[in-house]
C-alpha atoms as a PDB file:
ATOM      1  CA  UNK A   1       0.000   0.000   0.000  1.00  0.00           C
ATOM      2  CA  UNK A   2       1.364   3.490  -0.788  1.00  0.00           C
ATOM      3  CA  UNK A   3       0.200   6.020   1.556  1.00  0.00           C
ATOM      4  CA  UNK A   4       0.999  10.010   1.035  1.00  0.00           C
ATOM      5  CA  UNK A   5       2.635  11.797   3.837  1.00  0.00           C
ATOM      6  CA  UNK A   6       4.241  15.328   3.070  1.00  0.00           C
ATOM      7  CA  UNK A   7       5.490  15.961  -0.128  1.00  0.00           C
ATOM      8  CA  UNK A   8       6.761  12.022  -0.491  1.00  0.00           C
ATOM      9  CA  UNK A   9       4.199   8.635  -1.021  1.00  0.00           C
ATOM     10  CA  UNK A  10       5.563   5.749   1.208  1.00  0.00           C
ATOM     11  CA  UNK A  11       5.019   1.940   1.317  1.00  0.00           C
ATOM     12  CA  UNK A  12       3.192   0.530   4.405  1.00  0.00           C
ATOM     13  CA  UNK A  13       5.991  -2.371   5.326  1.00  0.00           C
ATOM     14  CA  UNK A  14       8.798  -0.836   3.367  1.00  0.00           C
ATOM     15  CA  UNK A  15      12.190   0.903   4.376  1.00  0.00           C
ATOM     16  CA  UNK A  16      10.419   4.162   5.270  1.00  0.00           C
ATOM     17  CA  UNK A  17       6.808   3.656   6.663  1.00  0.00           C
ATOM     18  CA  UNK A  18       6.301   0.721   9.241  1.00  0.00           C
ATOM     19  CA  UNK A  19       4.085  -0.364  12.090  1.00  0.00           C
ATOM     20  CA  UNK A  20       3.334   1.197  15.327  1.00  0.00           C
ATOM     21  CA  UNK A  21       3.974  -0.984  18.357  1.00  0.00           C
ATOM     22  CA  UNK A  22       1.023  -2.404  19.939  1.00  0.00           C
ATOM     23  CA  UNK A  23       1.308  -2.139  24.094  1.00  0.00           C
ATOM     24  CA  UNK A  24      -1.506  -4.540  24.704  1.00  0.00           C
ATOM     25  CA  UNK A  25       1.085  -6.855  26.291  1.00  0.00           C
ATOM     26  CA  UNK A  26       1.895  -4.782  29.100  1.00  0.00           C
ATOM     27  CA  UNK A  27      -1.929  -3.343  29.751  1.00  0.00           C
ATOM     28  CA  UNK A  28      -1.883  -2.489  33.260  1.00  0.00           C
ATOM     29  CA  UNK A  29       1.897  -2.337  33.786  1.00  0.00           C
ATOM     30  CA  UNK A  30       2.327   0.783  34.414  1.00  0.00           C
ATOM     31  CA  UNK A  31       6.786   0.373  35.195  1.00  0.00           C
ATOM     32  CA  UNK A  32       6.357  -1.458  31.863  1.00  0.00           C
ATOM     33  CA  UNK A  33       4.417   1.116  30.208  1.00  0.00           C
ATOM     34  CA  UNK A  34       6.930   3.858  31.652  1.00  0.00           C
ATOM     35  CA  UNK A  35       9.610   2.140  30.683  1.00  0.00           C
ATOM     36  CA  UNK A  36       8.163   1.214  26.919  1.00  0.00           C
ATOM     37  CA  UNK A  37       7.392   5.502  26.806  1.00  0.00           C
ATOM     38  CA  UNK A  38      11.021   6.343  27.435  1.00  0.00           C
ATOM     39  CA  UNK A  39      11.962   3.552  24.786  1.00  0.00           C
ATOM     40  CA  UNK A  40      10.082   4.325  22.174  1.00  0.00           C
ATOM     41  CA  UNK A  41       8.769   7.896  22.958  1.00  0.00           C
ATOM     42  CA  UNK A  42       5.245   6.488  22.333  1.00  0.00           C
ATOM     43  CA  UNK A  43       2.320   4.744  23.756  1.00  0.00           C
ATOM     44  CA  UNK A  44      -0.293   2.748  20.858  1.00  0.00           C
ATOM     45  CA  UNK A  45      -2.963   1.639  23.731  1.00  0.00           C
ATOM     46  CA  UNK A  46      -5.968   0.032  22.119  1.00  0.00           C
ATOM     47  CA  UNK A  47      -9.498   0.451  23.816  1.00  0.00           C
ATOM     48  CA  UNK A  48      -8.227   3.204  26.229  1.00  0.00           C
ATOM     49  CA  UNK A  49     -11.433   5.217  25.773  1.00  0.00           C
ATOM     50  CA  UNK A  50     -15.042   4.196  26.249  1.00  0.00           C
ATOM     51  CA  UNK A  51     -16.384   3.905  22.804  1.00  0.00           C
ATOM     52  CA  UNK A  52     -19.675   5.012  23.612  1.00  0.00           C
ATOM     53  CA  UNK A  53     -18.300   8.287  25.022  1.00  0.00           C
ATOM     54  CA  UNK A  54     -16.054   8.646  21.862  1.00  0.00           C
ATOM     55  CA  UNK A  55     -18.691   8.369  19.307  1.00  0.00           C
ATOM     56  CA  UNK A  56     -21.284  11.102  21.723  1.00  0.00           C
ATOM     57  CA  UNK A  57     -18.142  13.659  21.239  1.00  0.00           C
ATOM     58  CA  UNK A  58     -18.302  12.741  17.711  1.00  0.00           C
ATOM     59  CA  UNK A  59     -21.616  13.558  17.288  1.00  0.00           C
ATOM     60  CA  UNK A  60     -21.298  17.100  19.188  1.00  0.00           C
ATOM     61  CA  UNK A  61     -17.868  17.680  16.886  1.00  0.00           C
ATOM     62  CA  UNK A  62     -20.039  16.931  13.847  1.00  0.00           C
ATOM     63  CA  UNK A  63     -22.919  19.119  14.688  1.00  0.00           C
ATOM     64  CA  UNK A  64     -20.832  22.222  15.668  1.00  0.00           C
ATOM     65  CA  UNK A  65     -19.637  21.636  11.836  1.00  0.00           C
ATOM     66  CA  UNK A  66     -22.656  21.065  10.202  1.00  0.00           C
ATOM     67  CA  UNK A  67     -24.019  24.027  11.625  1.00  0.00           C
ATOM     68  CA  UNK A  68     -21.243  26.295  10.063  1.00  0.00           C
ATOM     69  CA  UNK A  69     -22.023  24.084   6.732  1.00  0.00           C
ATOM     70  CA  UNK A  70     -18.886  22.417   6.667  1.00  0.00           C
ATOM     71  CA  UNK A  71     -20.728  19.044   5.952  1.00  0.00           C
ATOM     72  CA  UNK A  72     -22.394  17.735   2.758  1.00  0.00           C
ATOM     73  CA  UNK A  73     -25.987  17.290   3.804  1.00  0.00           C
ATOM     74  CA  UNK A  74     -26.951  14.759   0.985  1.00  0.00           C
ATOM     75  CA  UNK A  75     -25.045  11.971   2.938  1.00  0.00           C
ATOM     76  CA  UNK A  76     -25.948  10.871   6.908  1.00  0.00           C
ATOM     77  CA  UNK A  77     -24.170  13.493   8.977  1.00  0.00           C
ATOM     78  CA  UNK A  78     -22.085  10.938  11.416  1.00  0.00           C
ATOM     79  CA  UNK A  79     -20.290   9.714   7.510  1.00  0.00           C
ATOM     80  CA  UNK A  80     -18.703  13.389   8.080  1.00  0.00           C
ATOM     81  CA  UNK A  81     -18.575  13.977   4.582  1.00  0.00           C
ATOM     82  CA  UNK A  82     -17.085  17.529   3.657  1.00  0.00           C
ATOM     83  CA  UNK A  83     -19.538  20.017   2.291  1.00  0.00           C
ATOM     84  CA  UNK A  84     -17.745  21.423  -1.277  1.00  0.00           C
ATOM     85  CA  UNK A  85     -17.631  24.448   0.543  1.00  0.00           C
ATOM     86  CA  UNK A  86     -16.156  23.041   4.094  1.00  0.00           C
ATOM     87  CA  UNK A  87     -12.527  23.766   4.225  1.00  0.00           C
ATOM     88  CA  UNK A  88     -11.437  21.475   7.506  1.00  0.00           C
ATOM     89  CA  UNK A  89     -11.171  23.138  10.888  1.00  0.00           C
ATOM     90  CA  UNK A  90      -8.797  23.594  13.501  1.00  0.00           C
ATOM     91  CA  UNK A  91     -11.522  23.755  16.806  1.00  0.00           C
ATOM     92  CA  UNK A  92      -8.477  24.596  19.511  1.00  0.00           C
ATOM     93  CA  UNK A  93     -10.347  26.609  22.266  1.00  0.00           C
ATOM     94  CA  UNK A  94     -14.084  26.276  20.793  1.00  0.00           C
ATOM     95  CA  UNK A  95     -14.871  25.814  24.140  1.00  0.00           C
ATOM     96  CA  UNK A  96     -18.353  25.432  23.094  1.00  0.00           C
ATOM     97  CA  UNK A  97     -17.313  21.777  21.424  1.00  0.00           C
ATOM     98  CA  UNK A  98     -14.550  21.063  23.272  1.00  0.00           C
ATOM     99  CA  UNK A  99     -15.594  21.733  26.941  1.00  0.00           C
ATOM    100  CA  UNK A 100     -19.244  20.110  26.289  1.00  0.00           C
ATOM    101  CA  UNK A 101     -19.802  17.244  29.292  1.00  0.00           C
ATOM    102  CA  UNK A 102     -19.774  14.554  25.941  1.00  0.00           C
ATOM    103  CA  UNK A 103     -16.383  15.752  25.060  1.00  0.00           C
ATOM    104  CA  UNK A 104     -15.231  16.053  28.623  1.00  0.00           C
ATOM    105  CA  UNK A 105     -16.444  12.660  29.130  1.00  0.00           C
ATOM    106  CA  UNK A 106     -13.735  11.322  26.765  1.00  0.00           C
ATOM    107  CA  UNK A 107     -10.423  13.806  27.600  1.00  0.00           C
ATOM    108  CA  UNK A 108     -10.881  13.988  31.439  1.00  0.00           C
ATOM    109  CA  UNK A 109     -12.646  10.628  31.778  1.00  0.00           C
ATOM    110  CA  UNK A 110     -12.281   9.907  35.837  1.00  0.00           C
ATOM    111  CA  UNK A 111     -10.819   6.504  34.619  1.00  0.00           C
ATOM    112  CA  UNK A 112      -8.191   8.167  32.053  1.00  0.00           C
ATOM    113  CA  UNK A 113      -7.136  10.808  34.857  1.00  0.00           C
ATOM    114  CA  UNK A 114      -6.895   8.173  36.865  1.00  0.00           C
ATOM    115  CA  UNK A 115      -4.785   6.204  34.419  1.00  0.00           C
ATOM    116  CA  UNK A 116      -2.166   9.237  33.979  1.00  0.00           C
ATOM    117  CA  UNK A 117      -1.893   9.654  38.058  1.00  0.00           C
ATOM    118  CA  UNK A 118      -0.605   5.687  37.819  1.00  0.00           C
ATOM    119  CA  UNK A 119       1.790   6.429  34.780  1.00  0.00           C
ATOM    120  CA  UNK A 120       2.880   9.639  36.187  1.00  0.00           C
ATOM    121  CA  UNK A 121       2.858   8.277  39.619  1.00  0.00           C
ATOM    122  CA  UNK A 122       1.864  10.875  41.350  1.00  0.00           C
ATOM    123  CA  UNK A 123      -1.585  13.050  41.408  1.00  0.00           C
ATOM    124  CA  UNK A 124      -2.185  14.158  37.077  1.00  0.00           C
ATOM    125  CA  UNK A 125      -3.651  17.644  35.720  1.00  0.00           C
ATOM    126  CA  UNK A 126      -4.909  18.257  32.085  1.00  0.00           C
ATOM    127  CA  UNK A 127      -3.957  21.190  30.107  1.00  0.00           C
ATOM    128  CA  UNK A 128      -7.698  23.429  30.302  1.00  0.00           C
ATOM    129  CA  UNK A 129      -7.170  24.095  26.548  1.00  0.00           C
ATOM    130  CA  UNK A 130      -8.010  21.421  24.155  1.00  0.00           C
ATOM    131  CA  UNK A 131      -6.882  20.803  20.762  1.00  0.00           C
ATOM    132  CA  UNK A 132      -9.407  19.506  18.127  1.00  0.00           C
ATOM    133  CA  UNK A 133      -8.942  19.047  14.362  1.00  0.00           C
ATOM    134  CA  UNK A 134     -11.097  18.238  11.296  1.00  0.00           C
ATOM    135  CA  UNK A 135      -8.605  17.252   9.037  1.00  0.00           C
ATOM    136  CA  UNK A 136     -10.117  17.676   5.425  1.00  0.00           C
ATOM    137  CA  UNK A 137      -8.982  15.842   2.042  1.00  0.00           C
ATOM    138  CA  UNK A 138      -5.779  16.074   0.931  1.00  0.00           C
ATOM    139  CA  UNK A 139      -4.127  17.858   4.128  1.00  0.00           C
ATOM    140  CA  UNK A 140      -1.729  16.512   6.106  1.00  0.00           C
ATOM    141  CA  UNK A 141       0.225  17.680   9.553  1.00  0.00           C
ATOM    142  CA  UNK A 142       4.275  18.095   9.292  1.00  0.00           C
ATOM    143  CA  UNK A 143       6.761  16.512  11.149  1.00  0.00           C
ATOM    144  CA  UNK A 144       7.450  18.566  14.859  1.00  0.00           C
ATOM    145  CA  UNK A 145       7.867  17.937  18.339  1.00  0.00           C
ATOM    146  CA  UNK A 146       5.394  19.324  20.624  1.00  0.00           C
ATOM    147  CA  UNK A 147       7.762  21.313  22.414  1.00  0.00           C
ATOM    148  CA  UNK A 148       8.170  24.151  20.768  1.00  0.00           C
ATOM    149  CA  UNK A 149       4.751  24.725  21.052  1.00  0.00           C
ATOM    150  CA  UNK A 150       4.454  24.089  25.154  1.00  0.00           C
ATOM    151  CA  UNK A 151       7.433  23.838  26.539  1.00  0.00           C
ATOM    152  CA  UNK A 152       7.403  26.602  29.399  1.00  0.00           C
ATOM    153  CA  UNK A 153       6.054  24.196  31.967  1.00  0.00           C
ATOM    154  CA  UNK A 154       7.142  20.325  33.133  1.00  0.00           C
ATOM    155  CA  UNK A 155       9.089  18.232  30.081  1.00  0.00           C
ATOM    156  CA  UNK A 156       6.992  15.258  31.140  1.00  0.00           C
ATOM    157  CA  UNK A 157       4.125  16.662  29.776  1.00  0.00           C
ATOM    158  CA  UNK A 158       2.372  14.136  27.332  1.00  0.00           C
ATOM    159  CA  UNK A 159       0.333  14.486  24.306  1.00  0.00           C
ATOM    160  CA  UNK A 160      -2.669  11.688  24.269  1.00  0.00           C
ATOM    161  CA  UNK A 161      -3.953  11.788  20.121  1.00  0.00           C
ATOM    162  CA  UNK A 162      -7.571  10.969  20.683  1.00  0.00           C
ATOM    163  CA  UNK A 163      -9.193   9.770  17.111  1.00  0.00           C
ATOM    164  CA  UNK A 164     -12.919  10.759  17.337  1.00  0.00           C
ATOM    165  CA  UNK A 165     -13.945   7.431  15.427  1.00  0.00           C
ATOM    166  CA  UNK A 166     -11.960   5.145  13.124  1.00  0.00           C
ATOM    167  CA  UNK A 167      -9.103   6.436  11.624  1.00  0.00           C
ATOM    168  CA  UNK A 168      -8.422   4.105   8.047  1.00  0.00           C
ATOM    169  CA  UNK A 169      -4.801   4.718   6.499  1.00  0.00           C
ATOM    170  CA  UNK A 170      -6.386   6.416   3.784  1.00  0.00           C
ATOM    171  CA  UNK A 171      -7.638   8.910   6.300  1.00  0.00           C
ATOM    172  CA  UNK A 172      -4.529  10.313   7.368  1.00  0.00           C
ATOM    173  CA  UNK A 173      -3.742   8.765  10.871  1.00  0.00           C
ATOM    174  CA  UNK A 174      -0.601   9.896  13.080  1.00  0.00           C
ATOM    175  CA  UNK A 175       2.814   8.362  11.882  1.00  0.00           C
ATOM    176  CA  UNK A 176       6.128   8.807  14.412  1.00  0.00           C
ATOM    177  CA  UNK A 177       9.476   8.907  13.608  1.00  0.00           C
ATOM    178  CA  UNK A 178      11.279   5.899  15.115  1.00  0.00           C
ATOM    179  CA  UNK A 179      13.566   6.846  17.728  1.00  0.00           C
ATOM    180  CA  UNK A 180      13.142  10.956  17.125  1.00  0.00           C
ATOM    181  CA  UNK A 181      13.549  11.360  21.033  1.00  0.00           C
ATOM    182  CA  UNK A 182      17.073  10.250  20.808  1.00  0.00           C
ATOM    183  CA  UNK A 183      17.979  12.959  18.310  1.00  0.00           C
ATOM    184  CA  UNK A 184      20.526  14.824  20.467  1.00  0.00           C
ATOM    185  CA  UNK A 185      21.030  17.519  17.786  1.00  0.00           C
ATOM    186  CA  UNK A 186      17.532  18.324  16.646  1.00  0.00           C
ATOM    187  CA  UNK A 187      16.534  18.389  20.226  1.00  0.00           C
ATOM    188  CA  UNK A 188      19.412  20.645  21.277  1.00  0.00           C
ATOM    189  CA  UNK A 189      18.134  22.827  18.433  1.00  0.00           C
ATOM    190  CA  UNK A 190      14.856  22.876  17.360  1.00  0.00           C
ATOM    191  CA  UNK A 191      13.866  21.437  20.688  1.00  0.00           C
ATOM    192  CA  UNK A 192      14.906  24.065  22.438  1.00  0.00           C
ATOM    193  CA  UNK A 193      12.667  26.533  20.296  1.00  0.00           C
ATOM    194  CA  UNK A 194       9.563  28.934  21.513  1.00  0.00           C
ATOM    195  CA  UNK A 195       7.527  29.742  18.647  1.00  0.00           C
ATOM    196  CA  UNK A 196       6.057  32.390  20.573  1.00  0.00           C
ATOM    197  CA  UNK A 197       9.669  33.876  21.655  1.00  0.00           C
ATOM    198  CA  UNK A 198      11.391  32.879  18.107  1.00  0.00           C
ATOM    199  CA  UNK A 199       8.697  33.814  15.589  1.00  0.00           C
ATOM    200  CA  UNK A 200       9.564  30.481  13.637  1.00  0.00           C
ATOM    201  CA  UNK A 201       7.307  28.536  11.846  1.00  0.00           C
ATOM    202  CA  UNK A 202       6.852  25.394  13.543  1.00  0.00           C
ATOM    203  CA  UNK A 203       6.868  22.263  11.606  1.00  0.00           C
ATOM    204  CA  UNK A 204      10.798  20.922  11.114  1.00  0.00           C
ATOM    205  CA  UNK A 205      10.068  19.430   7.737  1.00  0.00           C
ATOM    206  CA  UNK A 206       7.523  18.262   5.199  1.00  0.00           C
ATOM    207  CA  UNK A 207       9.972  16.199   3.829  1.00  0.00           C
ATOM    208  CA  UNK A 208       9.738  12.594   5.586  1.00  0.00           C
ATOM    209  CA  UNK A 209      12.264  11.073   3.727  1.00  0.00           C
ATOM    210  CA  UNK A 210      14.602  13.893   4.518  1.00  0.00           C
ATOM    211  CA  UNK A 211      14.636  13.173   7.997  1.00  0.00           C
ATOM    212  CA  UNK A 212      15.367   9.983   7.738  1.00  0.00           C
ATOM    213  CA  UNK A 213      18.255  10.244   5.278  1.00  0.00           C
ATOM    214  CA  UNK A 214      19.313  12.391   8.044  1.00  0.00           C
ATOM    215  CA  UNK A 215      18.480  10.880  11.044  1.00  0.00           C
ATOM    216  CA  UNK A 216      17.371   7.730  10.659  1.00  0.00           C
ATOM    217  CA  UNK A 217      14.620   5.280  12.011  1.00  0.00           C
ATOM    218  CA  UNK A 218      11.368   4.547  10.132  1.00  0.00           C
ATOM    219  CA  UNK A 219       7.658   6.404  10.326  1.00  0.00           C
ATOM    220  CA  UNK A 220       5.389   4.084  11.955  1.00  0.00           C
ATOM    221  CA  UNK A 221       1.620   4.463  12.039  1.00  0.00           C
ATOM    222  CA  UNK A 222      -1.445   2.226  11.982  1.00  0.00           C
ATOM    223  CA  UNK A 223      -5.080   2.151  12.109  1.00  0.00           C
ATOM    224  CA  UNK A 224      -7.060   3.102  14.404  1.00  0.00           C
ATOM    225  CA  UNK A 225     -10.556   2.209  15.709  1.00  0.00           C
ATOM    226  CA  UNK A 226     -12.761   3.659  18.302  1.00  0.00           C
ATOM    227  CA  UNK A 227     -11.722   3.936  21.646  1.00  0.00           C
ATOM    228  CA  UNK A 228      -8.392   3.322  20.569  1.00  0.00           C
ATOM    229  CA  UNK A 229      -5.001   6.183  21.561  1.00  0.00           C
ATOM    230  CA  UNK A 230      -1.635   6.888  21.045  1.00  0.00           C
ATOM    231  CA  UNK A 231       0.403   8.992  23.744  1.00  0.00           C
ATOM    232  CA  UNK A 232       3.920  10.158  23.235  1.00  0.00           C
ATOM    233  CA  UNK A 233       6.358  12.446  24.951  1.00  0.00           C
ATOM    234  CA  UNK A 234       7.424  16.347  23.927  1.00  0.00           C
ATOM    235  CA  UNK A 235      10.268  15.122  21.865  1.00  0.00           C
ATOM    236  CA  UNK A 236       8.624  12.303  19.816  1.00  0.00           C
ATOM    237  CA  UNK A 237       8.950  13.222  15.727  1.00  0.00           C
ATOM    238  CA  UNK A 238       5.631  12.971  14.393  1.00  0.00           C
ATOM    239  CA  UNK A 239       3.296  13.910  11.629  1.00  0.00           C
ATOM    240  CA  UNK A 240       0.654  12.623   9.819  1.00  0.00           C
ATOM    241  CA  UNK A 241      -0.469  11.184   6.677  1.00  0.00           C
ATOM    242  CA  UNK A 242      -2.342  12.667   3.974  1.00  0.00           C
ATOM    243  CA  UNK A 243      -6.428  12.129   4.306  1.00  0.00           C
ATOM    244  CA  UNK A 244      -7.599  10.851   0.685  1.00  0.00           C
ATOM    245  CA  UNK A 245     -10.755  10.861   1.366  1.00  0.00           C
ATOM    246  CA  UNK A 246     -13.935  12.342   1.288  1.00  0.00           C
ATOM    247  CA  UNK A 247     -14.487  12.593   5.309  1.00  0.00           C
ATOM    248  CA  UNK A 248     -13.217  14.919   7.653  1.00  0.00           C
ATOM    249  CA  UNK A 249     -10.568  12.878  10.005  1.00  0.00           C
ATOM    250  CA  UNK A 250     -11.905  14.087  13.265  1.00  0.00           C
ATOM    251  CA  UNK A 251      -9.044  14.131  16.306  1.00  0.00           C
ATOM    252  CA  UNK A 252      -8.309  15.566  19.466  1.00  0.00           C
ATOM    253  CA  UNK A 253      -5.198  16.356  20.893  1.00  0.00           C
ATOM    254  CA  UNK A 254      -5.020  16.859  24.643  1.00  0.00           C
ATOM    255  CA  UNK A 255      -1.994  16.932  27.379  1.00  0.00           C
ATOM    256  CA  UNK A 256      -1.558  15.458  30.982  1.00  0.00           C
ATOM    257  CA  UNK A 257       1.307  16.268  33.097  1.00  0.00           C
ATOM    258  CA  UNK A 258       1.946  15.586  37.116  1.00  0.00           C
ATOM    259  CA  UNK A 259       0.111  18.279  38.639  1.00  0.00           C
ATOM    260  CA  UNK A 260       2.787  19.115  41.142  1.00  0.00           C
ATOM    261  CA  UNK A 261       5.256  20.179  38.162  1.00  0.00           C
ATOM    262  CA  UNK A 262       5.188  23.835  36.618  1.00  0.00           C
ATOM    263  CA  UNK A 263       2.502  24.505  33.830  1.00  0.00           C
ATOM    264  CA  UNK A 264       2.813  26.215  30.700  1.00  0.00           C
ATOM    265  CA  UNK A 265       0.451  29.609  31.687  1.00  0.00           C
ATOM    266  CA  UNK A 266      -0.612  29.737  27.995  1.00  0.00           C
ATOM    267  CA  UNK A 267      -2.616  26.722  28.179  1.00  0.00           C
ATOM    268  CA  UNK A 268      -4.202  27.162  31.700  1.00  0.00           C
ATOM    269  CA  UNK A 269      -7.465  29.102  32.681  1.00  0.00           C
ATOM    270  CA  UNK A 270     -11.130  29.569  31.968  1.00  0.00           C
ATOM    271  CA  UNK A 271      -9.965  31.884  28.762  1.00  0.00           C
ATOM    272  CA  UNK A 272      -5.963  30.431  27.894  1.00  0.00           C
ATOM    273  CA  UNK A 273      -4.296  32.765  25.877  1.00  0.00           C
ATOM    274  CA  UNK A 274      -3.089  30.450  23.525  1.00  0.00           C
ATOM    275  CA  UNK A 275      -0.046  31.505  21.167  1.00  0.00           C
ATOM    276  CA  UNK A 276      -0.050  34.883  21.274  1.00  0.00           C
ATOM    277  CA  UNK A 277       3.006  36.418  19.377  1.00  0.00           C
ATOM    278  CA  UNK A 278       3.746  33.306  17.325  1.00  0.00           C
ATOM    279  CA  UNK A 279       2.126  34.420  13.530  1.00  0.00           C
ATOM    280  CA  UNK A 280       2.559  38.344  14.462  1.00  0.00           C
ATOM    281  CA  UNK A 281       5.415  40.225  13.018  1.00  0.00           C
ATOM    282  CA  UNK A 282       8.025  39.042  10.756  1.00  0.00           C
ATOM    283  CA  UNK A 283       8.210  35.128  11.279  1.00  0.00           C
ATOM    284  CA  UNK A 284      11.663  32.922  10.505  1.00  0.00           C
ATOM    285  CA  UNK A 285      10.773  30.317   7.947  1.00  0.00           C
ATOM    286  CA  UNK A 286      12.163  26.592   9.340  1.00  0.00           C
ATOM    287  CA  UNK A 287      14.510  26.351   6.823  1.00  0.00           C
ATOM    288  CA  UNK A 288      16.193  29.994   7.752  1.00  0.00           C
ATOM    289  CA  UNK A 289      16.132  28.635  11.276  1.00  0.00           C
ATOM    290  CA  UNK A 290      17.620  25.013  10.279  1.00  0.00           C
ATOM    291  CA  UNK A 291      20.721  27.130   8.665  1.00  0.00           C
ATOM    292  CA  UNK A 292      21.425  28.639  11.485  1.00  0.00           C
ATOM    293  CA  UNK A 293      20.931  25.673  13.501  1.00  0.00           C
ATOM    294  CA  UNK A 294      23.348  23.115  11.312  1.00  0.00           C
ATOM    295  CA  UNK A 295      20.171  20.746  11.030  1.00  0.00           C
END
C-alpha cells in the first residue's frame, strides 16, 4: 500500500513507513508502560477510551460543523462527509465543542485521569485548553515535536492523540518517527525553540524522507478504531499522513502532566491565551532557522 505523507508517497511495510507498536502486552503495567514511553517515545494503547463516550463527542464535533455548513448534507451526517464548501477546521479553544460534558467525558474521563496519576505516579492535571482538528482531504500535519509549542512548563508533559472514530490509512492517521527522542542535535536545536519567543514557523520538515536520510529510524503508524489512543512524549517526531478521502478525520489532541510540576500559563485558565506572538510580526521560515541551527 502506498500512503501520502508530506510531499513524499511511502510503502506501508517498506524501508520508510512501518508499524506502530502495539502495548496490549503490558496493559496495566504501568513500570512497563513507563519504561516502553522512554523507549520508544510512544504509547499505541488500544481500547483506552469508552467507545460510547467517543462516538457522543463525535456527534457534538459533527454538529458544531454542520451548523457552520462544513458538511455535505446529501449523505448521513455521522459519515462526516465535507460540504464542497467546508474547508477542515482547527476547533483549539471552541470551548463550546470542546468543553461540552460529551467531550469532557472522553479527555478527562475519571478513569483516564486516573490512568495518567498511575503512569505519572503521582496526582495528574490536564492542560484546560483542548486541541481539536477536522482534518479535510488532501491535508496533512508536518513533522514537529510538541515542544516548541508548550514547553514553558514540566518536560513530562504528554500528548494523548484521541481519534474521534476510526481512523483508516487512507484517512490520514498519526505516523512517528522511530527513535526521534534520541535525536541529540535536533533536540538541542529545534527542541529548544519557543515559537512564541522565536517567531519560527513550527513544523521541522515536510519532507519525511529527509529526515530519515538524516536521522534515521522509520515512520510508523497504523489504524485506528474507536476507543483506541496513542500517547507520546514532547520530543517524539511525528506527523501525519495525507487524508484521501472524502471525510473529515476528526481528532483531538489533549496533554496530561503531574500536577505538582510547573505549567505552561498559555494553556491554563477559563480563557488560555493560547499563542499569542507566534504568527505576528516578521516570522523565521524553518529552513532559515535550520541554517542557522546546522540541522
Amino acid at each position: 500500500m502506498i500512503l501520502p505523507m508530506g510531499n513524499r508517497e511511502l510503502e506501508l511495510g517498506g524501508e520508510h513507513l512501518g508499524h506502530l507498536r502495539e502495548s496490549k502486552d503490558i496493559e496495566g503495567d504501568m513500570p512497563a508502560l513507563r519504561a516502553r514511553l522512554d523507549e520508544d517515545g510512544y504509547l499505541l494503547l488500544r481500547g483506552l477510551h469508552d467507545v460510547e463516550s467517543v462516538k457522543a463527542a463525535r456527534r457534538v464535533v459533527l454538529a458544531d460543523l454542520d451548523a457552520r455548513e462544513q458538511i455535505d448534507r446529501s449523505h448521513p451526517r455521522d459519515e462526516g462527509i465535507i460540504a464542497e464548501s467546508g474547508g477542515g477546521a482547527f476547533l483549539g479553544g471552541r470551548k463550546a465543542v470542546t468543553h461540552t460534558d460529551e467531550f469532557l467525558s472522553v479527555v478527562e474521563a475519571p478513569s483516564l485521569m486516573t490512568f495518567f496519576t498511575d503512569l505519572f505516579d503521582g496526582e495528574s492535571l490536564a492542560y484546560d485548553y483542548k486541541w481539536l482538528r477536522a482534518v479535510p482531504t488532501g491535508a496533512s500535519t508536518g513533522a514537529h515535536y510538541d515542544v516548541v509549542y508548550m514547553g514553558r512548563g514540566s518536560l513530562d508533559l504528554v500528548t494523548l492523540w484521541t481519534p474521534l472514530g476510526d481512523v483508516s490509512y487512507d484517512m490520514g492517521p498519526l505516523a512517528v518517527l522511530e527513535g526521534s527522542q534520541t535525536f541529540a542535535e535536533v533536540r538541542d536545536t529545534y527542541g529548544k525553540m519557543d515559537v512564541d519567543r522565536d517567531h519560527v514557523t513550527g513544523s521541522f520538515s515536510d519532507d519525511p524522507l529527509a529526515l530519515i536520510e538524516q536521522y534515521g529510524g522509520r515512520w510508523l503508524t497504523t489504524e485506528f478504531e474507536t476507543g483506541d489512543a496513542l500517547i507520546f512524549r514532547m520530543f517524539t517526531m511525528h506527523g501525519s499522513l495525507a487524508n484521501t478521502t472524502p471525510r473529515f478525520r476528526l481528532s483531538a489532541d489533549t496533554r496530561y502532566q503531574r500536577a505538582d510540576q510547573p505549567v505552561d500559563e498559555r494553556w491554563m485558565g477559563d480563557e488560555p491565551v493560547a499563542h499569542y506572538a507566534w504568527t505576528k510580526g516578521e516570522t523565521v521560515t524553518m529552513d532559515e532557522a535550520r541554517r542557522r541551527w546546522g540541522v
